[in-house]
Protein backbone atom coordinates (compact mmCIF):
# COMPACT_ATOMS: atom_id res chain seq x y z
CA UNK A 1 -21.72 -32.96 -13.57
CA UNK A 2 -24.53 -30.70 -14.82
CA UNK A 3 -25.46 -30.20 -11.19
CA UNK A 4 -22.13 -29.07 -10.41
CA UNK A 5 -22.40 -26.73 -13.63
CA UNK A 6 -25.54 -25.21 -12.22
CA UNK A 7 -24.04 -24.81 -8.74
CA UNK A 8 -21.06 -22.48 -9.87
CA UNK A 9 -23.27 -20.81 -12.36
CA UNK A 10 -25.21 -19.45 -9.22
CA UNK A 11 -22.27 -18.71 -6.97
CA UNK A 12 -21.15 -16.57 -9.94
CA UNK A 13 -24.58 -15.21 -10.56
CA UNK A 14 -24.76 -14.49 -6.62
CA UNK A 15 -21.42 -12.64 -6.59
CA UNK A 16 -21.86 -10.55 -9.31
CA UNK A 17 -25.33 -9.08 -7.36
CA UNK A 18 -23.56 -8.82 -4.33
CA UNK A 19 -20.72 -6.65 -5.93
CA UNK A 20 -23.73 -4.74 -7.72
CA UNK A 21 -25.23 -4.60 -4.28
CA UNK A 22 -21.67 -3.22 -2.76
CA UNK A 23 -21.01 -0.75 -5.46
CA UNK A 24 -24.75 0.34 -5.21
CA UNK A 25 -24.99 1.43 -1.54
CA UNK A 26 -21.25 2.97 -1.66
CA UNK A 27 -22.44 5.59 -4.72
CA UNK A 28 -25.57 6.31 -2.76
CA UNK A 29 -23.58 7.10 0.48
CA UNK A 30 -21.40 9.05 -1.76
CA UNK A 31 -24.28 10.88 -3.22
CA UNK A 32 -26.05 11.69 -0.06
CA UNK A 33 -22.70 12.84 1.68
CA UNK A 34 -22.30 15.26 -1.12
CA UNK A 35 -26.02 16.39 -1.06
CA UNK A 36 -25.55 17.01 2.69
CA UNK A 37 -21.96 18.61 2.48
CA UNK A 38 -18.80 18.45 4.70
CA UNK A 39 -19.52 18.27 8.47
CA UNK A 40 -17.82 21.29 9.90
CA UNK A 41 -16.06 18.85 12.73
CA UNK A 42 -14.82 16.22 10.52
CA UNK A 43 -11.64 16.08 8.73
CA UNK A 44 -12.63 15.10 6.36
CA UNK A 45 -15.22 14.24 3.50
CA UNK A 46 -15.78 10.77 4.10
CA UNK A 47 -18.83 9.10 6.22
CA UNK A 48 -15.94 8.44 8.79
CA UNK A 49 -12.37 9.37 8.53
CA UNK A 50 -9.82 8.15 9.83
CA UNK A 51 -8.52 10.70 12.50
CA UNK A 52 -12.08 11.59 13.41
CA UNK A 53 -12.88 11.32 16.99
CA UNK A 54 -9.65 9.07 18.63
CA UNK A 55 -7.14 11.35 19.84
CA UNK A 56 -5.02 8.54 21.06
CA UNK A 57 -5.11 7.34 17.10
CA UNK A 58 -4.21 10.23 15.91
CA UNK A 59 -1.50 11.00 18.37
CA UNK A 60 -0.17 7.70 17.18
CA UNK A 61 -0.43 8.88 13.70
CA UNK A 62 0.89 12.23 14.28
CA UNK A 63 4.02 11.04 15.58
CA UNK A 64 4.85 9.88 12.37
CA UNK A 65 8.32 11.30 10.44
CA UNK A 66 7.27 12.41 7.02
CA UNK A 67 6.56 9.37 5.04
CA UNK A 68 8.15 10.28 1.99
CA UNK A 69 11.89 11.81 1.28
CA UNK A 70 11.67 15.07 -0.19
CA UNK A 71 14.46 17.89 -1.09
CA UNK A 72 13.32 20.17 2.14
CA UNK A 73 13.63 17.01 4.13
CA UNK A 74 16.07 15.77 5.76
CA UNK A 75 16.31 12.41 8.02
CA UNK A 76 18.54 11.94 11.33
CA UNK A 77 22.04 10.50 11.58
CA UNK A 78 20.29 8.25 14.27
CA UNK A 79 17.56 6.77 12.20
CA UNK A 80 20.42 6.63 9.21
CA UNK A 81 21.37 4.15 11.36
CA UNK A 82 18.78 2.14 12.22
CA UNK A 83 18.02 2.11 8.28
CA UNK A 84 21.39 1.01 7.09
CA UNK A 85 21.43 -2.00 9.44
CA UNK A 86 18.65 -3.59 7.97
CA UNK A 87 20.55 -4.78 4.69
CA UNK A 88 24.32 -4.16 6.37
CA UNK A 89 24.87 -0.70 4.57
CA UNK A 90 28.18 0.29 4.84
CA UNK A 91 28.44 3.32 3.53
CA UNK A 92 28.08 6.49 5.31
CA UNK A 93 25.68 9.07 6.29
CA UNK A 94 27.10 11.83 4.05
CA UNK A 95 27.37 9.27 0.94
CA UNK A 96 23.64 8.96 1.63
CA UNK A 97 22.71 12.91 1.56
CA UNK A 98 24.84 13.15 -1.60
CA UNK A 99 22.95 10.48 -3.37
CA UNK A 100 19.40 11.55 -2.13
CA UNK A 101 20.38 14.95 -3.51
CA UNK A 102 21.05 13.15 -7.03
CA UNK A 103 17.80 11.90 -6.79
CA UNK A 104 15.79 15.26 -6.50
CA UNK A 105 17.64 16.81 -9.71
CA UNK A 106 15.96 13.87 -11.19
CA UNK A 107 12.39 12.96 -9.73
CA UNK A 108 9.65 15.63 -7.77
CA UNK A 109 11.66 17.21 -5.25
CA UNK A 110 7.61 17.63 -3.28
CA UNK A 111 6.18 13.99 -3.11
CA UNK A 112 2.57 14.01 -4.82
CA UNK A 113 0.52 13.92 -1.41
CA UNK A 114 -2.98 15.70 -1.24
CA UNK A 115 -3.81 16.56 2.04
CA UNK A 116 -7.24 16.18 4.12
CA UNK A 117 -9.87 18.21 3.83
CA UNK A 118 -13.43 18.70 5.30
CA UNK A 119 -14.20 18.92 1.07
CA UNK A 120 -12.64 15.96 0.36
CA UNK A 121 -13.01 12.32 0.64
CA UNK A 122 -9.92 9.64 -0.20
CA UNK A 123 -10.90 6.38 -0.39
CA UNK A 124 -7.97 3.78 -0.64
CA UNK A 125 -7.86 0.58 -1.29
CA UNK A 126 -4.24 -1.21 -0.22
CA UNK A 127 -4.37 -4.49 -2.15
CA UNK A 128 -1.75 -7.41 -1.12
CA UNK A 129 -1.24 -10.84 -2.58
CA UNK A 130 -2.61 -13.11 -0.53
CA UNK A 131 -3.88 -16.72 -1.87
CA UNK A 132 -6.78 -15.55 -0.38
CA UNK A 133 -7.73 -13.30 -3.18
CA UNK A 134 -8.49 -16.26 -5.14
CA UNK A 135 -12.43 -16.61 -6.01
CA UNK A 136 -13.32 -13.12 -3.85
CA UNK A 137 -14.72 -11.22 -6.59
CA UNK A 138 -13.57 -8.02 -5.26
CA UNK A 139 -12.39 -6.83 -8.50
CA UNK A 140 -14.71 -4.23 -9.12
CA UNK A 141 -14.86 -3.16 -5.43
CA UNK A 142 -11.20 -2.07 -5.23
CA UNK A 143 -11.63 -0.24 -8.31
CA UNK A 144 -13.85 2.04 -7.20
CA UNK A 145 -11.66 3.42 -4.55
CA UNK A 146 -9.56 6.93 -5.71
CA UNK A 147 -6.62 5.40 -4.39
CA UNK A 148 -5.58 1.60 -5.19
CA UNK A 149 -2.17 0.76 -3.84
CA UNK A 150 -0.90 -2.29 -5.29
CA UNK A 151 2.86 -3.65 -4.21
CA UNK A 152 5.85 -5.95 -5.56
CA UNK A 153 5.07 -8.17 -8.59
CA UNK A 154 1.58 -8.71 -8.38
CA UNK A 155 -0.24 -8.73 -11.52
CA UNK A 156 -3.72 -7.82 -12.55
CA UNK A 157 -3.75 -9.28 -16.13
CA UNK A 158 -5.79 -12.66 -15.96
CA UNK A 159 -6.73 -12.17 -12.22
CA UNK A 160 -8.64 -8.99 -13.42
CA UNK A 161 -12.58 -10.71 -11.45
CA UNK A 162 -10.51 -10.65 -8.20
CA UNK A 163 -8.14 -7.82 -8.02
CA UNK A 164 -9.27 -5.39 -10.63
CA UNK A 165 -7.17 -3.23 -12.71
CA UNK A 166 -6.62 -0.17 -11.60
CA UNK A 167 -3.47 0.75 -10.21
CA UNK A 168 -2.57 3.96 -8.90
CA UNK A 169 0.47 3.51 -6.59
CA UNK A 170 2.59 0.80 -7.11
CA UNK A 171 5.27 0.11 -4.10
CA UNK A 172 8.29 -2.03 -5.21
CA UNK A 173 11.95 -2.50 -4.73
CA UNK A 174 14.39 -2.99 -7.11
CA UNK A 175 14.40 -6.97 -6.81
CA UNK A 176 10.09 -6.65 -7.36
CA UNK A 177 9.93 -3.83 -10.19
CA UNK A 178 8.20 -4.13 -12.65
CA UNK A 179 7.12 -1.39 -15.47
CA UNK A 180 4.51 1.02 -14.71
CA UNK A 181 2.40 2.29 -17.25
CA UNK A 182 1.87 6.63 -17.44
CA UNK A 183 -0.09 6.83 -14.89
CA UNK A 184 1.03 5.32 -12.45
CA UNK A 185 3.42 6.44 -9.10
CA UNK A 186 6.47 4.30 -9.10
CA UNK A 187 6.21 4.13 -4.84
CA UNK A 188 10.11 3.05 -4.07
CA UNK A 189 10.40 1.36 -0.96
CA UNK A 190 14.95 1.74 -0.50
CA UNK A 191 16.75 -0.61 2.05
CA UNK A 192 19.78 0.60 1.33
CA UNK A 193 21.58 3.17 -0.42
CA UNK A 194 21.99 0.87 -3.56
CA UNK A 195 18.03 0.94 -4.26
CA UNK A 196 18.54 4.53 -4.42
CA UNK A 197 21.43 4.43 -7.09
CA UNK A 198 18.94 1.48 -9.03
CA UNK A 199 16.42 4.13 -8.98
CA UNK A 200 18.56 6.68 -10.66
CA UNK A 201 20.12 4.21 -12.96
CA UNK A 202 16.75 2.95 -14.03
CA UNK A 203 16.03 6.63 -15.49
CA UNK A 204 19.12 7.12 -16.94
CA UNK A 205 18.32 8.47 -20.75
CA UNK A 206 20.03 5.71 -22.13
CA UNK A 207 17.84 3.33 -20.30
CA UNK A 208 14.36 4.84 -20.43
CA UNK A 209 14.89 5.14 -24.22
CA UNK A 210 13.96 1.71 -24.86
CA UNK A 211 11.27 1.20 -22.07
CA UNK A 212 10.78 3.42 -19.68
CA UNK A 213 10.37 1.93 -15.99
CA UNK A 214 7.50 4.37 -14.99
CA UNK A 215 6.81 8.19 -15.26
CA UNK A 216 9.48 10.22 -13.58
CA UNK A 217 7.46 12.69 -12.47
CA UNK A 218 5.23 10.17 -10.73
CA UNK A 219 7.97 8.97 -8.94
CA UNK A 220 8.02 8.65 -4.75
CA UNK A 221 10.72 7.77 -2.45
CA UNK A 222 9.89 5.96 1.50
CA UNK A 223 11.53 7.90 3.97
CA UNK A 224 13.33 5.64 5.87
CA UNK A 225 12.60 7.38 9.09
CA UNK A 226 9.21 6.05 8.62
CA UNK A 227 10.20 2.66 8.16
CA UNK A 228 11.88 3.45 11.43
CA UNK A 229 8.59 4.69 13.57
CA UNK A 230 6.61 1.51 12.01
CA UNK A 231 8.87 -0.72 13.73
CA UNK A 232 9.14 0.89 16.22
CA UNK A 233 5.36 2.39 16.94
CA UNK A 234 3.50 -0.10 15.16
CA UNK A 235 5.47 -3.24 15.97
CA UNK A 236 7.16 -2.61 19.23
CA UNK A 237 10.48 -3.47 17.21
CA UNK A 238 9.05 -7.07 16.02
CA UNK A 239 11.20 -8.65 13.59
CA UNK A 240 14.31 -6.97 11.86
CA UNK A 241 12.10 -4.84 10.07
CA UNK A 242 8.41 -4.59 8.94
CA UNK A 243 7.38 -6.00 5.74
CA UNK A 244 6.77 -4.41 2.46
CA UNK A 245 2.86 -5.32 3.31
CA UNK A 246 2.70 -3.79 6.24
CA UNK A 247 4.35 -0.17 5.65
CA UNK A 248 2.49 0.14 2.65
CA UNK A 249 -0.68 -0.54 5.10
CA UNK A 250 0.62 1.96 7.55
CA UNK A 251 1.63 4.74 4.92
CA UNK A 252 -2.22 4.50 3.42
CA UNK A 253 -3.17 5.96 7.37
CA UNK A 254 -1.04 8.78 6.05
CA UNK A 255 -2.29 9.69 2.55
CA UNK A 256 -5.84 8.33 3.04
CA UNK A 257 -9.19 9.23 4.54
CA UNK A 258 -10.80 5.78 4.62
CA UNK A 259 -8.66 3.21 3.93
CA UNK A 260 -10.05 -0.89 2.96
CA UNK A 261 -7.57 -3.66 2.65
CA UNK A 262 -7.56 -6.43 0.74
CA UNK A 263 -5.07 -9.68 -0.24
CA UNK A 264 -3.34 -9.50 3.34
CA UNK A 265 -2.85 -13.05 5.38
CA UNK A 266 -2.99 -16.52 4.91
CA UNK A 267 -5.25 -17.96 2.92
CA UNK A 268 -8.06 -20.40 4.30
CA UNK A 269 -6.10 -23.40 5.09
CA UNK A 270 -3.55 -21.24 7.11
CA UNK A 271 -0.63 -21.25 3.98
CA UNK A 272 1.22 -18.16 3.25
CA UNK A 273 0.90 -18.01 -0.17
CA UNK A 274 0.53 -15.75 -3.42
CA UNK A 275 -2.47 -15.84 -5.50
CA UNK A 276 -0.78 -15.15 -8.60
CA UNK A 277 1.43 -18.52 -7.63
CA UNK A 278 1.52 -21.86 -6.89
CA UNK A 279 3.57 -22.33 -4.14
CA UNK A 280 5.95 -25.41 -3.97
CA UNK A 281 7.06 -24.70 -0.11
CA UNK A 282 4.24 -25.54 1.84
CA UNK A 283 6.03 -24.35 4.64
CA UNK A 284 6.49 -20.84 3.54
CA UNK A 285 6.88 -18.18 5.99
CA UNK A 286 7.44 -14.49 6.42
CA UNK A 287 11.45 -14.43 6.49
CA UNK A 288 12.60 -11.22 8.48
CA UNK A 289 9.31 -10.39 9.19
CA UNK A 290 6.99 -11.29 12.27
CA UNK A 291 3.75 -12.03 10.19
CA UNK A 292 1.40 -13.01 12.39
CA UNK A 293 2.42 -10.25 14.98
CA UNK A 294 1.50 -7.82 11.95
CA UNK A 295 -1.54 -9.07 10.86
CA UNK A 296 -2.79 -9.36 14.47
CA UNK A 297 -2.06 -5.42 15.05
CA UNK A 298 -3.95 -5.08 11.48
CA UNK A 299 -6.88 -7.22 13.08
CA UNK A 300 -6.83 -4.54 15.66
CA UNK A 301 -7.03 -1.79 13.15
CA UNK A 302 -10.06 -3.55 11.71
CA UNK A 303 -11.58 -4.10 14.96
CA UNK A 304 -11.54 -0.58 15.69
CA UNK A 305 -12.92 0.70 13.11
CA UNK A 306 -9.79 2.62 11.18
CA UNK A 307 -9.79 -0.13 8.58
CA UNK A 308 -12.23 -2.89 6.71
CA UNK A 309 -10.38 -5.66 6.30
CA UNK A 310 -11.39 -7.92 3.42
CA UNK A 311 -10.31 -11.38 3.97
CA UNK A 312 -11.76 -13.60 0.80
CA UNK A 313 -14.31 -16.46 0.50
């Protein structure tokens, strides 16, 4: 027993030093990169970004719609569409316009993106919840990024060692919300025109009075043209549509200059799983979504360098 004791006290010990270690060697890079200034051909301030180099990357990128709605933006009738299929929408195109104009006399009508430049370096860490972010540590490590994306329901409180707590962008539906403290951008991902009118509802004054879901003014809304051009692009039309996971991943190639990824996957015995959960259906899988197909294309991300991919102990 006291051998067992002494065995986790070091694993501990040696986790802590390697997180040290980690954090160490990142705010020397970022002191040196600063020291030495932007390079004149990058795009940004980072040791490598993300468009840097790979035209056929950022092609790829490029082609993107805009990835959130905004009042000077507009989607297609055709990827209307698409969109309103995925949930069995039935109500129409103009309905939809009328209700996205709602929104903007409500929320930002200009989503809060900053853009890339040679001056600037965004580091983002997209955090999922995977079982595999069970005993990783990595809690301090995706806290130091600017940018920590965090989606659905999962919770920091109690799992603080492995996930951290800092929360930046949260991306949730109305069947995942959860409140948001001040700080935080509500990121709305709508699959049909009655997340939008949830959205409005939840900021009614005679709701937010009590608790308020999240700061208005923080609030952004997934175009979903660009849920459109992920399945499309990114999957090759996998599945009925990609999964929350995945578009968030995507979106951080957007808004990000170096992007890490954490909690995405099975865990070590191959189960689909949550780490905030203890899952009862062994034989979980990924519903409407092709899960495997996605994480292979986000092996591939990793494998060419656009994304570290942390996958756990």
């Amino acid at each position: 027993m006291l051998s067992i004791l002494k065995e986790s006290k070091l694993r501990c010990l040696f986790y802590l030093l390697w997180i040290t270690a980690v954090i160490g060697v990142l705010l020397t890079w970022e002191h040196t990169l600063h020291s030495l200034g932007p390079q004149q051909s990058s795009l940004c301030a980072c040791h490598k970004c993300l468009n840097d180099d790979d035209a056929g990357f950022r092609k790829v990128v490029n082609a993107s719609h805009k990835p959130f709605l905004s009042r000077n933006y507009n989607i297609s009738k055709d990827a209307f569409n698409w969109w309103k299929k995925i949930q069995r929408e039935r109500r129409d195109f103009s309905f939809f316009q009328m209700t996205v104009d709602k929104l903007f006399h409500v929320f930002p009508p200009v989503p809060d993106v900053v853009e890339s430049s040679p001056d600037r370096c965004r580091t983002c860490a997209v955090v999922g919840n995977s079982g595999n972010l069970k005993g990783s540590y990595y809690g301090p490590l995706i806290d130091f990024h600017d940018v920590v994306i965090r989606m659905n329901r999962g919770p920091t409180k109690g799992y603080e060692k492995d996930v951290g707590t800092k929360t930046t962008h949260h991306v949730m539906y109305p069947t995942s919300a959860i409140y948001l403290d001040n700080t935080t951008h509500l990121v709305l991902f709508p699959f049909k025109i009655r997340d939008l009118e949830w959205l409005l509802s939840a900021f009614e004054p005679a709701n937010v009075n009590s608790q308020s879901r999240a700061n208005k003014d923080l609030v952004m809304i997934l175009n979903p043209a660009f849920m459109k051009y992920v399945h499309e692009t990114w999957l090759q039309k996998k599945g009925k549509y990609p999964s929350t996971g995945f578009m968030t991943l995507i979106l951080s190639l957007q808004i990000c200059d170096e992007v890490n990824v954490f909690g995405f996957g099975a865990d070590r015995r191959g189960i689909w799983n949550h780490y905030f959960e203890i899952l009862q259906n062994k034989k979980f899988r990924t519903g409407n979504h092709q899960g495997k197909y996605e994480y292979k294309a986000i092996e591939q991300l990793a494998q060419f360098g656009k994304i570290v991919l942390f996958k756990g102990w």
